[in-house]
N, C-alpha and C. Protein backbone atom coordinates (compact mmCIF):
# COMPACT_ATOMS: atom_id res chain seq x y z
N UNK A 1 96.48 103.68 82.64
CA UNK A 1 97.31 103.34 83.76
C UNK A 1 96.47 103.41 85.04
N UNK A 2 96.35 102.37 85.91
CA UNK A 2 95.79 102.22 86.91
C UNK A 2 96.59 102.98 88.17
N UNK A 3 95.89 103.30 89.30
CA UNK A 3 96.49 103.85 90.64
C UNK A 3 96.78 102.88 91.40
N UNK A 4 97.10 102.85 91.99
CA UNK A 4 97.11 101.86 93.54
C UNK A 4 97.04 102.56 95.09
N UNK A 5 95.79 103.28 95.52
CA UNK A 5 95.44 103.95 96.68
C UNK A 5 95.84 102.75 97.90
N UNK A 6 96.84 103.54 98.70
CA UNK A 6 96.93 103.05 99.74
C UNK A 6 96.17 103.33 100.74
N UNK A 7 95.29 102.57 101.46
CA UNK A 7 94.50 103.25 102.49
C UNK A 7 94.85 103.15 103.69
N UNK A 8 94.51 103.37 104.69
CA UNK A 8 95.22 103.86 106.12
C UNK A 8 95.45 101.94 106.64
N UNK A 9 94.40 101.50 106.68
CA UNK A 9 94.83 100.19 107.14
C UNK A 9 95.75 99.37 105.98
N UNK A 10 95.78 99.86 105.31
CA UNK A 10 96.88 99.06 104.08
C UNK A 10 98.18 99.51 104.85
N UNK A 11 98.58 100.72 105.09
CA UNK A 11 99.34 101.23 105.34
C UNK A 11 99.77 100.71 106.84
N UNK A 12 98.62 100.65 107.29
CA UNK A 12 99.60 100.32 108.77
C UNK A 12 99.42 98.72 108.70
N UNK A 13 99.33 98.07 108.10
CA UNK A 13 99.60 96.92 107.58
C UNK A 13 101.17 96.96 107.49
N UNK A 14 101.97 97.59 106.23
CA UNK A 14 102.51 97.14 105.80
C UNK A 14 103.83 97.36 106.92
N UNK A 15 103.24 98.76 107.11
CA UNK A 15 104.35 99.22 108.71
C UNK A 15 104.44 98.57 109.47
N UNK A 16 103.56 97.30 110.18
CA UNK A 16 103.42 96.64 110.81
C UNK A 16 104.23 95.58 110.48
N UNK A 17 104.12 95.22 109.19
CA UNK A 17 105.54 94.28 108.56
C UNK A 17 106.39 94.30 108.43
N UNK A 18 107.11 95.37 108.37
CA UNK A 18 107.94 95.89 108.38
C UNK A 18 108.53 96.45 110.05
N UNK A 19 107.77 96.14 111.07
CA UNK A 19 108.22 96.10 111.99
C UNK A 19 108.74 94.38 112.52
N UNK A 20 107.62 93.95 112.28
CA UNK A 20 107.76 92.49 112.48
C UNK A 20 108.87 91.83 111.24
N UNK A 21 109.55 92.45 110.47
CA UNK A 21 110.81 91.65 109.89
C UNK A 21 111.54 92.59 110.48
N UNK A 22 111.91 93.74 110.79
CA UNK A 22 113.21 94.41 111.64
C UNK A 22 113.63 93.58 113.18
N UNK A 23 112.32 93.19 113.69
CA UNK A 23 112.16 92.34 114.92
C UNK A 23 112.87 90.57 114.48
N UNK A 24 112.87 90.52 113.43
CA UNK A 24 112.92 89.15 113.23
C UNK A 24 114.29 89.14 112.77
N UNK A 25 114.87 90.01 112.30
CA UNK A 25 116.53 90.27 112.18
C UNK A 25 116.97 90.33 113.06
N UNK A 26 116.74 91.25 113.80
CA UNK A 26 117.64 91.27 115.15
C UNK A 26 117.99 90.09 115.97
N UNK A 27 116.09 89.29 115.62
CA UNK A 27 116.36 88.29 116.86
C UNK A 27 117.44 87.14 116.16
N UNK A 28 117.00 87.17 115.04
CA UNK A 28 118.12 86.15 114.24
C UNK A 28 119.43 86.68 114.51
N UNK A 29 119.54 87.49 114.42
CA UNK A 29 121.79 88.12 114.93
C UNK A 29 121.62 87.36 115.86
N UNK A 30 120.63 87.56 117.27
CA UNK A 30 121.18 87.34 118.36
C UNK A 30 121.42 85.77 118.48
N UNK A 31 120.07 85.20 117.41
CA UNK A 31 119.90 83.69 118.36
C UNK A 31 120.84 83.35 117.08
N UNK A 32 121.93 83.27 116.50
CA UNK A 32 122.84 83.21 115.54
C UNK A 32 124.04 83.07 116.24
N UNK A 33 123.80 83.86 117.13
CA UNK A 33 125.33 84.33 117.96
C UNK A 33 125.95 85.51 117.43
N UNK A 34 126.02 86.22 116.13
CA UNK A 34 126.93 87.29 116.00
C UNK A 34 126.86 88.38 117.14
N UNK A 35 127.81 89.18 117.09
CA UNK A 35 128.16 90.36 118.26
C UNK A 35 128.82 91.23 116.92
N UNK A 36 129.37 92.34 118.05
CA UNK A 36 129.94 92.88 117.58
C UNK A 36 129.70 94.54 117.02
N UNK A 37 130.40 95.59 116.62
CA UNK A 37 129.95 97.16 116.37
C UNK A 37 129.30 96.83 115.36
N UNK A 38 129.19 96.29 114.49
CA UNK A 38 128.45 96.58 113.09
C UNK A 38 126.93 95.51 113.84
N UNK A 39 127.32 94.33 114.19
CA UNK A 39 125.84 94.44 114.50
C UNK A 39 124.92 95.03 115.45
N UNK A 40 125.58 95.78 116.49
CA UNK A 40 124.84 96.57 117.58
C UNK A 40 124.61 97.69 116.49
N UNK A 41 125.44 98.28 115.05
CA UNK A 41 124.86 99.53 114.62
C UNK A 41 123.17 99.19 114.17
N UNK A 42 123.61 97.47 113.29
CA UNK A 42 122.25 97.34 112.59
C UNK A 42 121.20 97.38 113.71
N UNK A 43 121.06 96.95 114.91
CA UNK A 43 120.40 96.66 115.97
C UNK A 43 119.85 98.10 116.44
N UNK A 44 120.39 99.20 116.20
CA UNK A 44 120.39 100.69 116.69
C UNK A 44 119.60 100.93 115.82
N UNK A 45 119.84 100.91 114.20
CA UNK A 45 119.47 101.39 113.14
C UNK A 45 118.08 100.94 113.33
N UNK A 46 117.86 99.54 113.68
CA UNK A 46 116.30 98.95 113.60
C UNK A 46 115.46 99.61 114.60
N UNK A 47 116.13 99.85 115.48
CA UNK A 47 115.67 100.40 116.55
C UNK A 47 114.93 101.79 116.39
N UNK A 48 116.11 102.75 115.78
CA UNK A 48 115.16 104.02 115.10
C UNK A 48 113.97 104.00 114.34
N UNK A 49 114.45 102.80 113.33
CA UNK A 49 113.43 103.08 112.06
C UNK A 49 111.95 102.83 112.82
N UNK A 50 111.98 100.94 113.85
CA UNK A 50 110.83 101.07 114.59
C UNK A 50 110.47 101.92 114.85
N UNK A 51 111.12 102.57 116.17
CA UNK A 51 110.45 103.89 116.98
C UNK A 51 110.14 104.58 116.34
N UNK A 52 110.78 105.31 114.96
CA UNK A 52 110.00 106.52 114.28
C UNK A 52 108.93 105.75 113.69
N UNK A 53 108.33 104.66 113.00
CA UNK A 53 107.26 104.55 112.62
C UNK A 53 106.22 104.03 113.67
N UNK A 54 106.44 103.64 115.08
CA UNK A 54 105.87 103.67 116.30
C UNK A 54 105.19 104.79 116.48
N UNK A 55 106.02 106.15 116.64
CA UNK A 55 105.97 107.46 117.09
C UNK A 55 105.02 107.86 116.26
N UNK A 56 105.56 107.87 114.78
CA UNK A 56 104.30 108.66 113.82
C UNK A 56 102.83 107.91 113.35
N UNK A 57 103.02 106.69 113.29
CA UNK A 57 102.18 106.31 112.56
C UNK A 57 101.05 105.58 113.98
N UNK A 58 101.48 104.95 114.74
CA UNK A 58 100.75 104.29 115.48
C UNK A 58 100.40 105.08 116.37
N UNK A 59 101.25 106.00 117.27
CA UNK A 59 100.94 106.82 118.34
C UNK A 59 100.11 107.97 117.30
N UNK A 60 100.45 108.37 116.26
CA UNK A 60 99.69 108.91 115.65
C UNK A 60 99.80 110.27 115.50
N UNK A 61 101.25 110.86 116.02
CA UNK A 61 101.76 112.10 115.57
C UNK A 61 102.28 112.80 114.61
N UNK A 62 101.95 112.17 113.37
CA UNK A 62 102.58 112.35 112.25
C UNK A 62 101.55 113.17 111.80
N UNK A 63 100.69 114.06 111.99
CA UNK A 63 100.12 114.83 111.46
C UNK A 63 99.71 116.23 112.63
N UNK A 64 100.84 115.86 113.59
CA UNK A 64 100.36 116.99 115.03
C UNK A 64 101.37 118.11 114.73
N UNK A 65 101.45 118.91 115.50
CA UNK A 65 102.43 119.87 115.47
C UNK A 65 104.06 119.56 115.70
N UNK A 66 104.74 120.17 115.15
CA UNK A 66 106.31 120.02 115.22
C UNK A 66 106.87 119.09 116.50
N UNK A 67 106.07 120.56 117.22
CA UNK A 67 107.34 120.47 119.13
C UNK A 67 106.85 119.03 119.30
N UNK A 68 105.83 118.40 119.25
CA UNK A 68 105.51 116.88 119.87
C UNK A 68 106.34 115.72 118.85
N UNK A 69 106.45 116.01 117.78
CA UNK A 69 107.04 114.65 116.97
C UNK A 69 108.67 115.13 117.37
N UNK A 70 108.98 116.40 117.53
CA UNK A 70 110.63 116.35 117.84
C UNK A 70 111.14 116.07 119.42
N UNK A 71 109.42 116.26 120.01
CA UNK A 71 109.88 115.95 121.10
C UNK A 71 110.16 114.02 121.52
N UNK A 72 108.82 113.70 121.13
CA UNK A 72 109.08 112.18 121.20
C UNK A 72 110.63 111.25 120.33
N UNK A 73 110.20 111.95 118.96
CA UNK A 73 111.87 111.40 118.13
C UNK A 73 113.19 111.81 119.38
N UNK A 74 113.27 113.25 119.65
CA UNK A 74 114.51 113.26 120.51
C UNK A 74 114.57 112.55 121.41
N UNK A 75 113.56 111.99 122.37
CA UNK A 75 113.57 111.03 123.29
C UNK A 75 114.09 109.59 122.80
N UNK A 76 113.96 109.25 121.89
CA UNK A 76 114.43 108.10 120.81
C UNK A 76 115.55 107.97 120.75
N UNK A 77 115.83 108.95 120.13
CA UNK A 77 117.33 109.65 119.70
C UNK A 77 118.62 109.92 121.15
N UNK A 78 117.95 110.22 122.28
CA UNK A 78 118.47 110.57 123.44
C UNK A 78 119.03 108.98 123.94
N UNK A 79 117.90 107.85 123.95
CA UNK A 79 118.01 105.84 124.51
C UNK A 79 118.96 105.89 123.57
N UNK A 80 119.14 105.79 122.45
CA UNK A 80 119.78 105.38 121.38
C UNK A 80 121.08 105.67 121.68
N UNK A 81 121.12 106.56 121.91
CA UNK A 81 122.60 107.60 121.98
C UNK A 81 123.49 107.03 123.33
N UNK A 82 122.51 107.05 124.10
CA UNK A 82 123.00 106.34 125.60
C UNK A 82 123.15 104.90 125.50
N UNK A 83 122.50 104.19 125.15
CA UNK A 83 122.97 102.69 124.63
C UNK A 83 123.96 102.41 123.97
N UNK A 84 124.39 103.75 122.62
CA UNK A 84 125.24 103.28 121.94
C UNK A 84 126.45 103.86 122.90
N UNK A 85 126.44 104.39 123.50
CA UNK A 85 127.64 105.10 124.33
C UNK A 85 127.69 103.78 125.33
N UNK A 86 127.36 103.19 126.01
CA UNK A 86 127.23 102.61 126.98
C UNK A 86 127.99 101.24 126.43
N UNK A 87 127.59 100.93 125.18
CA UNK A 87 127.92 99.77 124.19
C UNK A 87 129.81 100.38 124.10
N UNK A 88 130.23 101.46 123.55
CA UNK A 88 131.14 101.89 123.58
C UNK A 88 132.12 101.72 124.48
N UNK A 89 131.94 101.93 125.59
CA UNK A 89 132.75 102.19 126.83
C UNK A 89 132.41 101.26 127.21
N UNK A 90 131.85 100.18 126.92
CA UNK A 90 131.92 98.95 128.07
C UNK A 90 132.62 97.89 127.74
């Protein structure tokens, strides 16, 4: 049985694709026309998954100490929260 080693540029390869199809959904909802709570959730949801693989992998904190990856994720987590509230009440 063979391995399959992922190596760091494989990897941020694929993260990178995976950013660029989350980007390419969204833009399709929009230039589609749908609205609506379920698609502002998916739009939120894409939004996290980006930023956390932004945060860890590209900025490159995924191997630093705690307080900095909870600090940047909570900052994430903080836009998110306020957008979706803002989306709410408006």
């Amino acid at each position: 049985m063979t391995r399959f080693a992922i190596t760091s540029s494989t990897k941020a390869t694929l993260i990178w694709l995976l950013l660029v199809l989350l980007t390419l959904v969204t833009y399709g909802l929009g230039k589609i026309g749908y609205s609506g709570t379920f698609v502002i959730t998916i739009v939120l949801a894409s939004v996290l998954i980006k930023g956390h693989h932004i945060i860890a992998d590209f900025m490159g904190l995924r191997g630093t100490e705690k307080k900095w990856r909870w600090l940047m994720q909570g900052w994430l987590l903080l836009i998110v929260a306020v957008i979706a509230t803002a989306y709410r009440y408006s």
